[in-house]
Structures are given as C-alpha cells and as structure tokens.
PDB file of N, CA and C in Angstrom:
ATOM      1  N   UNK A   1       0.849  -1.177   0.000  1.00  0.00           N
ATOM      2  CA  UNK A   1       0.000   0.000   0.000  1.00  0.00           C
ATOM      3  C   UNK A   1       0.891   1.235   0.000  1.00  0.00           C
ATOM      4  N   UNK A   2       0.523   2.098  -0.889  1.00  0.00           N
ATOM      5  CA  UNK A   2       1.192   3.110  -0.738  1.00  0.00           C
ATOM      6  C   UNK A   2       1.164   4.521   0.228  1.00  0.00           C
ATOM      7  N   UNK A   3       2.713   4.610   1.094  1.00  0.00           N
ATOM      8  CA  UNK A   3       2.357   5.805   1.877  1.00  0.00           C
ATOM      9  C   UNK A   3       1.547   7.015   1.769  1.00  0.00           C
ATOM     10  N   UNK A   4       0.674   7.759   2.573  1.00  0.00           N
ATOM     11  CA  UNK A   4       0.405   9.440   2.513  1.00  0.00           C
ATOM     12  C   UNK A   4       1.683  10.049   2.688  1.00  0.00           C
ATOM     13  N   UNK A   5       1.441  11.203   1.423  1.00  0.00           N
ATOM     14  CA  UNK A   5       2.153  12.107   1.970  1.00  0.00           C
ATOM     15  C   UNK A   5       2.064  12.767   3.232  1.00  0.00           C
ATOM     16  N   UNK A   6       3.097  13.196   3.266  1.00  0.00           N
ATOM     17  CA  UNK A   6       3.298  14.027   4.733  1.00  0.00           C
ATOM     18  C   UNK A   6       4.053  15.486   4.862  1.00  0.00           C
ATOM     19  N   UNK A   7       3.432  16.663   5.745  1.00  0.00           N
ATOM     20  CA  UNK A   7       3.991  17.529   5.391  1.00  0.00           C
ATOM     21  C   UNK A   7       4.559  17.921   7.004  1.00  0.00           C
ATOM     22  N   UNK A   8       5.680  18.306   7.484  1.00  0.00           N
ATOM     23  CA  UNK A   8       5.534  18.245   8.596  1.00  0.00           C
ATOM     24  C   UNK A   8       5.553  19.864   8.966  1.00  0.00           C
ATOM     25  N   UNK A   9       4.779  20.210  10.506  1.00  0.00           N
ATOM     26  CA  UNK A   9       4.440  21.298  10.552  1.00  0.00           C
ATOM     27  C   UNK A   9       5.422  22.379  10.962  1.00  0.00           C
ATOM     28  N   UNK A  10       6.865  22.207  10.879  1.00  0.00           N
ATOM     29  CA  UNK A  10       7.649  22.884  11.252  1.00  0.00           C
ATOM     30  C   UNK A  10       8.151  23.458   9.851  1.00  0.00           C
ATOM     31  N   UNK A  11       7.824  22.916   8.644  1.00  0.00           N
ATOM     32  CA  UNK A  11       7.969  23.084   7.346  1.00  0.00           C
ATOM     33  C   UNK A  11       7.243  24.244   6.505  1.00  0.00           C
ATOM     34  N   UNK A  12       6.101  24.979   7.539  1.00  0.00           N
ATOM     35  CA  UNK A  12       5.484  25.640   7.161  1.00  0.00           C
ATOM     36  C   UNK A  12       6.209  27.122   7.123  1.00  0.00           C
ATOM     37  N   UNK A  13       6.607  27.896   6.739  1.00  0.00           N
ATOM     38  CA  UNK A  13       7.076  28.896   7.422  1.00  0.00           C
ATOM     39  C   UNK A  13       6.051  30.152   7.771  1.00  0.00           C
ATOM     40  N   UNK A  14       6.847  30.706   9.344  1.00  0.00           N
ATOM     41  CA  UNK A  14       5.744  31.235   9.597  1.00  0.00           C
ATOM     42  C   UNK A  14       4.366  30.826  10.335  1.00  0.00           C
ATOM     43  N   UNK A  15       4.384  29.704  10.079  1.00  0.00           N
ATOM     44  CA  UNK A  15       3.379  28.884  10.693  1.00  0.00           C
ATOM     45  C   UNK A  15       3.252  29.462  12.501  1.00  0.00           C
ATOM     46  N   UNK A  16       2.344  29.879  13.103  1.00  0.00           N
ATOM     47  CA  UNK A  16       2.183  29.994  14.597  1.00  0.00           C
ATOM     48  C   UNK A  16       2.542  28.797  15.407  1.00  0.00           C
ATOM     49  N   UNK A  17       1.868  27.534  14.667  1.00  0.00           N
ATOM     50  CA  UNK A  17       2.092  26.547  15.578  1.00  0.00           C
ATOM     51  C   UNK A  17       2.934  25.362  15.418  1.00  0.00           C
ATOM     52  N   UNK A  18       4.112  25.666  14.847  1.00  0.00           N
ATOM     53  CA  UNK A  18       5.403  24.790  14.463  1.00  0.00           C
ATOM     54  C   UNK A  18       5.490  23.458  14.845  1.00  0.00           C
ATOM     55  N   UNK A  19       5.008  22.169  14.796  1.00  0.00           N
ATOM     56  CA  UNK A  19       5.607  21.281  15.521  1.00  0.00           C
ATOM     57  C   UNK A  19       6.103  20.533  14.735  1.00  0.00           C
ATOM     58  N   UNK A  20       6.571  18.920  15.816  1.00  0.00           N
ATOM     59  CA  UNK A  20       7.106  17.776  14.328  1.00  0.00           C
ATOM     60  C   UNK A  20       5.712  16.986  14.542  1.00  0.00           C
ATOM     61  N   UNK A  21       5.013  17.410  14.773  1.00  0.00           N
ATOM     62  CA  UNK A  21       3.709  16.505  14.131  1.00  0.00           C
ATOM     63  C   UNK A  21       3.598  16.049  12.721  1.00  0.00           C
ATOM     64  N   UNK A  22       3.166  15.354  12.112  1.00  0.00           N
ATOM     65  CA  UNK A  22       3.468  15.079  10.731  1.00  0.00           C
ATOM     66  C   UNK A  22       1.726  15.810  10.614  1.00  0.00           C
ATOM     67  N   UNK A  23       1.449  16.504   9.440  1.00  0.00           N
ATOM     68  CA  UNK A  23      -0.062  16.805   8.989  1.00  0.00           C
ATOM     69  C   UNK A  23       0.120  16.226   7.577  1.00  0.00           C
ATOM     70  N   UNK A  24      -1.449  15.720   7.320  1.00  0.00           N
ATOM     71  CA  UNK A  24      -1.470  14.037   6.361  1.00  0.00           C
ATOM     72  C   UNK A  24      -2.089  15.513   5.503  1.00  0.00           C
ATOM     73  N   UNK A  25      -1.415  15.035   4.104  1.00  0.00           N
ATOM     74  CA  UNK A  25      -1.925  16.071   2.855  1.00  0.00           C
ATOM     75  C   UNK A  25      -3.220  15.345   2.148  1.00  0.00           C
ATOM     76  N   UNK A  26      -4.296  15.960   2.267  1.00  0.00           N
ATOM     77  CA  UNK A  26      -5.531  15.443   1.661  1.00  0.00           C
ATOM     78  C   UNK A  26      -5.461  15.316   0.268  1.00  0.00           C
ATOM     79  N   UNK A  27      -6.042  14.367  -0.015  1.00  0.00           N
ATOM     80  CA  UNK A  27      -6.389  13.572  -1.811  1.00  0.00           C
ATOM     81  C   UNK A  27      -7.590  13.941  -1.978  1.00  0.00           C
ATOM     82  N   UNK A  28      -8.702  13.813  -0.740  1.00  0.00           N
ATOM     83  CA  UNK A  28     -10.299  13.634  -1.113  1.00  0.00           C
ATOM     84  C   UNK A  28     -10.723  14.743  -0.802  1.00  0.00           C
ATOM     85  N   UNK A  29     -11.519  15.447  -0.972  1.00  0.00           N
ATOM     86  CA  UNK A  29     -12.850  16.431  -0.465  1.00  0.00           C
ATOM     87  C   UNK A  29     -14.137  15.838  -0.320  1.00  0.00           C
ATOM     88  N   UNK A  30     -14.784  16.188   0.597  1.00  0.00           N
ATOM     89  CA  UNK A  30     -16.359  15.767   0.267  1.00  0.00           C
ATOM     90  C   UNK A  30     -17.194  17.409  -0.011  1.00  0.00           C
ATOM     91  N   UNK A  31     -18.089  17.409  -0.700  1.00  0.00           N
ATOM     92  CA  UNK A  31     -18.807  18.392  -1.728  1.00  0.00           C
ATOM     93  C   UNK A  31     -18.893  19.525   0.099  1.00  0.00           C
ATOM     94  N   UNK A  32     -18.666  19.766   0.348  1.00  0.00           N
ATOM     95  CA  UNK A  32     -19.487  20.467   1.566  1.00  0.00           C
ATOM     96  C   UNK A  32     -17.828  21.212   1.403  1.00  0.00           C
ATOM     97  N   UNK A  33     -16.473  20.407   1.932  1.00  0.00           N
ATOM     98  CA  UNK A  33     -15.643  21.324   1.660  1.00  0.00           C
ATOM     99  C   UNK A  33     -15.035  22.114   0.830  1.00  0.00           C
ATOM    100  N   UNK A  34     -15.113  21.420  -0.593  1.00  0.00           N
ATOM    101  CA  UNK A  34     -15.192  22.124  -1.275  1.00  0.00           C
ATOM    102  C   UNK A  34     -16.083  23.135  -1.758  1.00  0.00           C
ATOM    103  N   UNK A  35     -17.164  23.250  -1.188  1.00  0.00           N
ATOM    104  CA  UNK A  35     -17.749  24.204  -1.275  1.00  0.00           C
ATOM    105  C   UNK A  35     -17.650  25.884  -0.764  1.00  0.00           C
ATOM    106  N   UNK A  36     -16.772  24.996   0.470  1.00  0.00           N
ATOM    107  CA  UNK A  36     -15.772  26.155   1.158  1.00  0.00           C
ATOM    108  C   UNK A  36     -14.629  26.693   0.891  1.00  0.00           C
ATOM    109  N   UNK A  37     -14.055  25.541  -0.002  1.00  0.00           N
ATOM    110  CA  UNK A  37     -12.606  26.004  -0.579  1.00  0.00           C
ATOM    111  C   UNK A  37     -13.087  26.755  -1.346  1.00  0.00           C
ATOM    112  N   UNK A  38     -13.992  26.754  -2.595  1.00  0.00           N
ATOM    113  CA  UNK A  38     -13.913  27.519  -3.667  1.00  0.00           C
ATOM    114  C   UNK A  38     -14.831  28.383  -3.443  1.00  0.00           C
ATOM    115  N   UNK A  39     -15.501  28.689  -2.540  1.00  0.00           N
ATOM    116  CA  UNK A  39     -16.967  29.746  -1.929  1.00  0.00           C
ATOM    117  C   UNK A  39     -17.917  29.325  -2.952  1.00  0.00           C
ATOM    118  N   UNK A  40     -18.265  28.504  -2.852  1.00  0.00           N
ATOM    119  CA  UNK A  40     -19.412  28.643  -4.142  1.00  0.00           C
ATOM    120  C   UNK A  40     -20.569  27.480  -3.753  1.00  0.00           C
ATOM    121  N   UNK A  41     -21.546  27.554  -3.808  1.00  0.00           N
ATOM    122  CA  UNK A  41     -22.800  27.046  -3.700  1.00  0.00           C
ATOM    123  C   UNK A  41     -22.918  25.696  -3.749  1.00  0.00           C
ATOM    124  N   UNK A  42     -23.648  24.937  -2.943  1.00  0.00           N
ATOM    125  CA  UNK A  42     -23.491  23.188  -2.850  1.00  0.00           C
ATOM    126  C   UNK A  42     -24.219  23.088  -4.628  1.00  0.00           C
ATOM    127  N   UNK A  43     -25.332  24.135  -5.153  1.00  0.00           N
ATOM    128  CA  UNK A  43     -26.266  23.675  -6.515  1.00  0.00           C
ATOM    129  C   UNK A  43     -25.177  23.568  -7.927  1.00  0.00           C
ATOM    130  N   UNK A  44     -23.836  24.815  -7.275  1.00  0.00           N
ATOM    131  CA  UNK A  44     -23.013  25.234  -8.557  1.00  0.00           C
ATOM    132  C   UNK A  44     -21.940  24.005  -8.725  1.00  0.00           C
ATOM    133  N   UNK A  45     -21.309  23.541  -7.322  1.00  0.00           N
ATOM    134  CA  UNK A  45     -20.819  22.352  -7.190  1.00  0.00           C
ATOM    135  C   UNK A  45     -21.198  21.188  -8.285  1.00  0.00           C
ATOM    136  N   UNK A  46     -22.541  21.191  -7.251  1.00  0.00           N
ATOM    137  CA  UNK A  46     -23.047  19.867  -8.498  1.00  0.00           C
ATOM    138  C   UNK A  46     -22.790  20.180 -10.209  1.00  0.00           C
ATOM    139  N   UNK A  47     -23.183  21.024  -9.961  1.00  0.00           N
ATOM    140  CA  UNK A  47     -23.796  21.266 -12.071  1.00  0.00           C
ATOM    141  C   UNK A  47     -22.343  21.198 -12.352  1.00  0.00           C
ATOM    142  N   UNK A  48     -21.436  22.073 -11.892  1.00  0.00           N
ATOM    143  CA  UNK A  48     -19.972  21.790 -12.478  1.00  0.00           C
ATOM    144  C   UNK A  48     -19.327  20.516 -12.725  1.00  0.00           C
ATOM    145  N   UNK A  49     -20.115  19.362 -11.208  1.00  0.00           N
ATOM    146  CA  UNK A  49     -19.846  17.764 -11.656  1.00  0.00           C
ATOM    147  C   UNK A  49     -19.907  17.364 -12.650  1.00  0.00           C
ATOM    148  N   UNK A  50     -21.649  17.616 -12.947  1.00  0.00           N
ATOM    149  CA  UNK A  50     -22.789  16.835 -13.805  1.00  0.00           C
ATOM    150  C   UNK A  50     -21.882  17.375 -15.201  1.00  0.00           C
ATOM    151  N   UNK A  51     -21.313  19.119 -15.694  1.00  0.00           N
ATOM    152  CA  UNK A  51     -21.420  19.408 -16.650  1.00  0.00           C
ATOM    153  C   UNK A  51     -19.613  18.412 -16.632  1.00  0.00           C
ATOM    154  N   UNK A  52     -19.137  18.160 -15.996  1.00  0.00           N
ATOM    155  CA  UNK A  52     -17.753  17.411 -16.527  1.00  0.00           C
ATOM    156  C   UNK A  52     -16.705  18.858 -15.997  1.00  0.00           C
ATOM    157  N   UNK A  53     -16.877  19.802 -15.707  1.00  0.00           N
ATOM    158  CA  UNK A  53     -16.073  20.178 -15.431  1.00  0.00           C
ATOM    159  C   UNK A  53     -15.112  20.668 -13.963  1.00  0.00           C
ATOM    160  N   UNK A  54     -15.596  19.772 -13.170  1.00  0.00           N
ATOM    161  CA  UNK A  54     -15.579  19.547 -11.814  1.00  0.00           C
ATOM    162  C   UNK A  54     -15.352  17.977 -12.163  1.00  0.00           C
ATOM    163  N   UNK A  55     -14.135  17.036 -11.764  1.00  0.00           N
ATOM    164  CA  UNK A  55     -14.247  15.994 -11.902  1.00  0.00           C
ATOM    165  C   UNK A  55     -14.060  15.326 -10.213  1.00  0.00           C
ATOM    166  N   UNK A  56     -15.552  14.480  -9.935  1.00  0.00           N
ATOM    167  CA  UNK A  56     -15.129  14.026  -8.650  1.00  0.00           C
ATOM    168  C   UNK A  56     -15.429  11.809  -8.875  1.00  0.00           C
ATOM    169  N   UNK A  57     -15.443  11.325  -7.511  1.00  0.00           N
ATOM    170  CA  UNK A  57     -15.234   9.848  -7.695  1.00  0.00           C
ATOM    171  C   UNK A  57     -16.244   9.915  -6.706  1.00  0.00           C
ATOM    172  N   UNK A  58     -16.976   8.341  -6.532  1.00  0.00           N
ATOM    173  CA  UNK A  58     -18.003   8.078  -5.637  1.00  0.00           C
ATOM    174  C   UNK A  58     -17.321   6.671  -4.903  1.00  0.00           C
ATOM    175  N   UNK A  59     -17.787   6.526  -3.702  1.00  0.00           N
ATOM    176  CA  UNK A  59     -17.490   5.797  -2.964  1.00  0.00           C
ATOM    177  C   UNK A  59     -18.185   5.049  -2.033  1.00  0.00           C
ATOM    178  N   UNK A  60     -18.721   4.249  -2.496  1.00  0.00           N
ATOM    179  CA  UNK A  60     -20.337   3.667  -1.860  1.00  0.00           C
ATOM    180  C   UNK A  60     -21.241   4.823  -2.241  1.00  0.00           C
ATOM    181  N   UNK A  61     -21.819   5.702  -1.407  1.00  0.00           N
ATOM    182  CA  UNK A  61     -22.795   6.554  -1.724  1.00  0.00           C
ATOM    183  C   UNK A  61     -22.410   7.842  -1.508  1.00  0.00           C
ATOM    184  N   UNK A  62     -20.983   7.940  -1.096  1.00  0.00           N
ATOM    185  CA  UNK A  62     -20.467   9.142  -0.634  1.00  0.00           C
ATOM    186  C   UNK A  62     -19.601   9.465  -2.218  1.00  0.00           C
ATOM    187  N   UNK A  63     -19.832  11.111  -1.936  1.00  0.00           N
ATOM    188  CA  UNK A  63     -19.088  11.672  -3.373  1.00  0.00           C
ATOM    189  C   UNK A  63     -17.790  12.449  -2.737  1.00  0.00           C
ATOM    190  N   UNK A  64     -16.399  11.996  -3.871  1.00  0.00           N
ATOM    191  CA  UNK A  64     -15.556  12.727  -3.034  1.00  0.00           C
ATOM    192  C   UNK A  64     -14.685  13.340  -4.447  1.00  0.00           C
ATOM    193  N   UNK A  65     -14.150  14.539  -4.268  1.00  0.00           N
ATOM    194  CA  UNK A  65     -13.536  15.409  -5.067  1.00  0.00           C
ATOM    195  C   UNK A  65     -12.474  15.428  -5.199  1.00  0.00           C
ATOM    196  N   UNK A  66     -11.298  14.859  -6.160  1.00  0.00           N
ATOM    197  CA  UNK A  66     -10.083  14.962  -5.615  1.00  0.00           C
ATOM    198  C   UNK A  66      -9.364  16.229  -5.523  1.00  0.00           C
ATOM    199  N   UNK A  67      -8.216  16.256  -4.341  1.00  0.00           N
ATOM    200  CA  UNK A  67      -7.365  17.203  -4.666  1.00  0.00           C
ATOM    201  C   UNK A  67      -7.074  17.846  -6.400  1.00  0.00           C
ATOM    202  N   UNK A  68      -6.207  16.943  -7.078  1.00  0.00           N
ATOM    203  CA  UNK A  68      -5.831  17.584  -8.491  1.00  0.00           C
ATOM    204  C   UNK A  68      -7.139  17.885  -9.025  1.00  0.00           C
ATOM    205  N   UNK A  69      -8.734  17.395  -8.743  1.00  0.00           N
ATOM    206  CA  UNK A  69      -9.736  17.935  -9.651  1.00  0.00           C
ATOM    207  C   UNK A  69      -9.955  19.543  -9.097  1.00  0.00           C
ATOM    208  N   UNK A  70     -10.083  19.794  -7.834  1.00  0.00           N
ATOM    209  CA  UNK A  70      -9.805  21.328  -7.374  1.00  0.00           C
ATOM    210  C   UNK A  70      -9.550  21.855  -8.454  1.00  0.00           C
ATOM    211  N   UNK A  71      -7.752  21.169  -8.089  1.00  0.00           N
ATOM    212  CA  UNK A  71      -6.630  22.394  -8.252  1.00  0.00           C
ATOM    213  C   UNK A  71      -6.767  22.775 -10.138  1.00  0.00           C
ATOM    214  N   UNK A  72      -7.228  21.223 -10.832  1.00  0.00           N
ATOM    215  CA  UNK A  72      -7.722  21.729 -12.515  1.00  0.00           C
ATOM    216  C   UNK A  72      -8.980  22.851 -12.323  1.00  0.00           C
ATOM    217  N   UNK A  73      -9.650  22.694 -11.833  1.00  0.00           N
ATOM    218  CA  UNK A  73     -11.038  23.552 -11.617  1.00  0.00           C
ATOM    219  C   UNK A  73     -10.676  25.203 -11.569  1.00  0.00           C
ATOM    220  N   UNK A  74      -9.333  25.157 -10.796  1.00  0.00           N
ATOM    221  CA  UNK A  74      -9.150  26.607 -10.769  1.00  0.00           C
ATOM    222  C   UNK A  74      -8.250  27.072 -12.004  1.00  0.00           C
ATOM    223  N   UNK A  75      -7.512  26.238 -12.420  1.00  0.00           N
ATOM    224  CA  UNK A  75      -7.028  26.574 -13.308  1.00  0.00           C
ATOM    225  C   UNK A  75      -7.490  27.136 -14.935  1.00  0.00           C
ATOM    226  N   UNK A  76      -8.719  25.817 -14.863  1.00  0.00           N
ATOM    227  CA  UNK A  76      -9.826  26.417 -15.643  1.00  0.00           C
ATOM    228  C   UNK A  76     -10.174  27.634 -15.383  1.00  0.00           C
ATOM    229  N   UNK A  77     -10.646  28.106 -14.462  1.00  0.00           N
ATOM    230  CA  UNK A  77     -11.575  29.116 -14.270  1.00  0.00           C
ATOM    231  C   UNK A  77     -10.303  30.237 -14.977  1.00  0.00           C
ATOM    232  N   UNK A  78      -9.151  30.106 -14.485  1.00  0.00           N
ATOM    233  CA  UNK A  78      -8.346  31.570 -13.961  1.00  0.00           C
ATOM    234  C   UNK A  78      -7.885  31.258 -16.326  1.00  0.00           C
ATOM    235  N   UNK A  79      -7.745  30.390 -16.709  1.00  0.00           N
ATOM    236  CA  UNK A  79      -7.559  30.237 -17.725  1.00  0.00           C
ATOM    237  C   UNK A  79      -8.775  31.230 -18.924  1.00  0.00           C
ATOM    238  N   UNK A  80     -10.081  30.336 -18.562  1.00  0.00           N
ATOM    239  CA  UNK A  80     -11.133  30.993 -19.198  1.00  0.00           C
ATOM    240  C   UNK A  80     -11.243  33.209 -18.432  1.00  0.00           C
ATOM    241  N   UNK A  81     -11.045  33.003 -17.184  1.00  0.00           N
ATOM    242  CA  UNK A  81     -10.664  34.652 -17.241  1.00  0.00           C
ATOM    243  C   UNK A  81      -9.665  35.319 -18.299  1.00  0.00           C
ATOM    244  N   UNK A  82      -8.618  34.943 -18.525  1.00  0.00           N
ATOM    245  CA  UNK A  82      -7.534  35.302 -19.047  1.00  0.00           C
ATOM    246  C   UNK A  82      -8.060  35.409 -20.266  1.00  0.00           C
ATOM    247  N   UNK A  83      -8.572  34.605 -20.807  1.00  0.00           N
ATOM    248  CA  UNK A  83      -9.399  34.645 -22.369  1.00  0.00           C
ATOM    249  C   UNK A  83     -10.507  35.845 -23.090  1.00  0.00           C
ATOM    250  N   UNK A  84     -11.206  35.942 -22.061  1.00  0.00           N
ATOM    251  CA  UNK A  84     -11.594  37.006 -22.190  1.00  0.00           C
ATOM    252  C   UNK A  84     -12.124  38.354 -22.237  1.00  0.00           C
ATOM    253  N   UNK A  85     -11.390  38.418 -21.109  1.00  0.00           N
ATOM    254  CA  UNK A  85     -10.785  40.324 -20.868  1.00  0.00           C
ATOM    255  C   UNK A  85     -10.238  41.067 -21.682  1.00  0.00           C
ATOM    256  N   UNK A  86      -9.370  40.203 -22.190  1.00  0.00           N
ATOM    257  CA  UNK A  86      -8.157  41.124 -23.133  1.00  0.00           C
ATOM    258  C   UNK A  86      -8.740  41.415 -24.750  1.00  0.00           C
ATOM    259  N   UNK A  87      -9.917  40.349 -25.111  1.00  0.00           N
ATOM    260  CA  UNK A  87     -10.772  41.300 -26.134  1.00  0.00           C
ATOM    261  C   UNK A  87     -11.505  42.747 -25.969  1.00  0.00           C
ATOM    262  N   UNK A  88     -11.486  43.537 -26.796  1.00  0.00           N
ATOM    263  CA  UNK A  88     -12.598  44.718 -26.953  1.00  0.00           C
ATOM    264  C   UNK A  88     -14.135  44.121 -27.215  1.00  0.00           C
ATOM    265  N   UNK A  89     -14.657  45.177 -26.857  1.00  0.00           N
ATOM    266  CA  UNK A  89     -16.134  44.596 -26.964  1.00  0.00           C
ATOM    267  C   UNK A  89     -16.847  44.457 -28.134  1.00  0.00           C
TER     268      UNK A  89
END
C-alpha cells in the first residue's frame, strides 16, 4: 500500500504553531468542503460535476472530489478569465 504524503508542521514557514507533528496532505474532499474552498454554492458544485467540469469519484454513496480535480477547476476558471478580458467589446 502506498504511503500518505506528509507535510511536517515545522515546514510551514511562519506557521504559529510549528511542531514535528506530521499533517497528512488530503487527496479527497467531500462536496461540503469544497464548497468552502472555492466559496461557491453546494447547486453550482453539483452542475460543475454533472457538466464534466468539476471531476469528482463516488465511494459507496459518498461523493468525493479529488485534490488535483480542485486544483484543474481553478485553473480552468483563472484560464477561461484570461481569455476574455483582453478582447474589446
């Protein structure tokens, strides 16, 4: 089985609360936190699933989001900004 990563908390810089605790780097989200990561609505969540551009995995009956689908999600977004601003109207 393969290890979690690990980030340990003295690695943070800056961090207030420095220790050698190891903190386990998350893979999964469930729709509720990500809803918090990205501020956006449990309805917009979904539709971004359903439309494919939010890619998440199911797990018995539980839905979970991966880390890299986030981190594509934003990239999308900040990508499609970049596109088009810089036209005139």
């Amino acid at each position: 089985m393969a290890e979690a990563a690990v980030v340990r908390g003295d690695e943070h810089e800056g961090s207030p609360h420095a220790t050698d605790q190891p903190i386990p780097i998350r893979q999964l989200y469930r729709v509720p936190e990500v809803m918090e990561l990205l501020s956006m609505s449990r309805s917009v969540i979904y539709e971004q699933i359903r439309s494919g551009r939010l890619r998440s995995v199911t797990q018995g009956r539980a839905r979970f989001i991966p880390a890299a689908a986030v981190n594509d999600y934003v990239s999308l977004l900040v990508d499609e900004s970049q596109g088009g601003h810089d036209r005139p109207a």
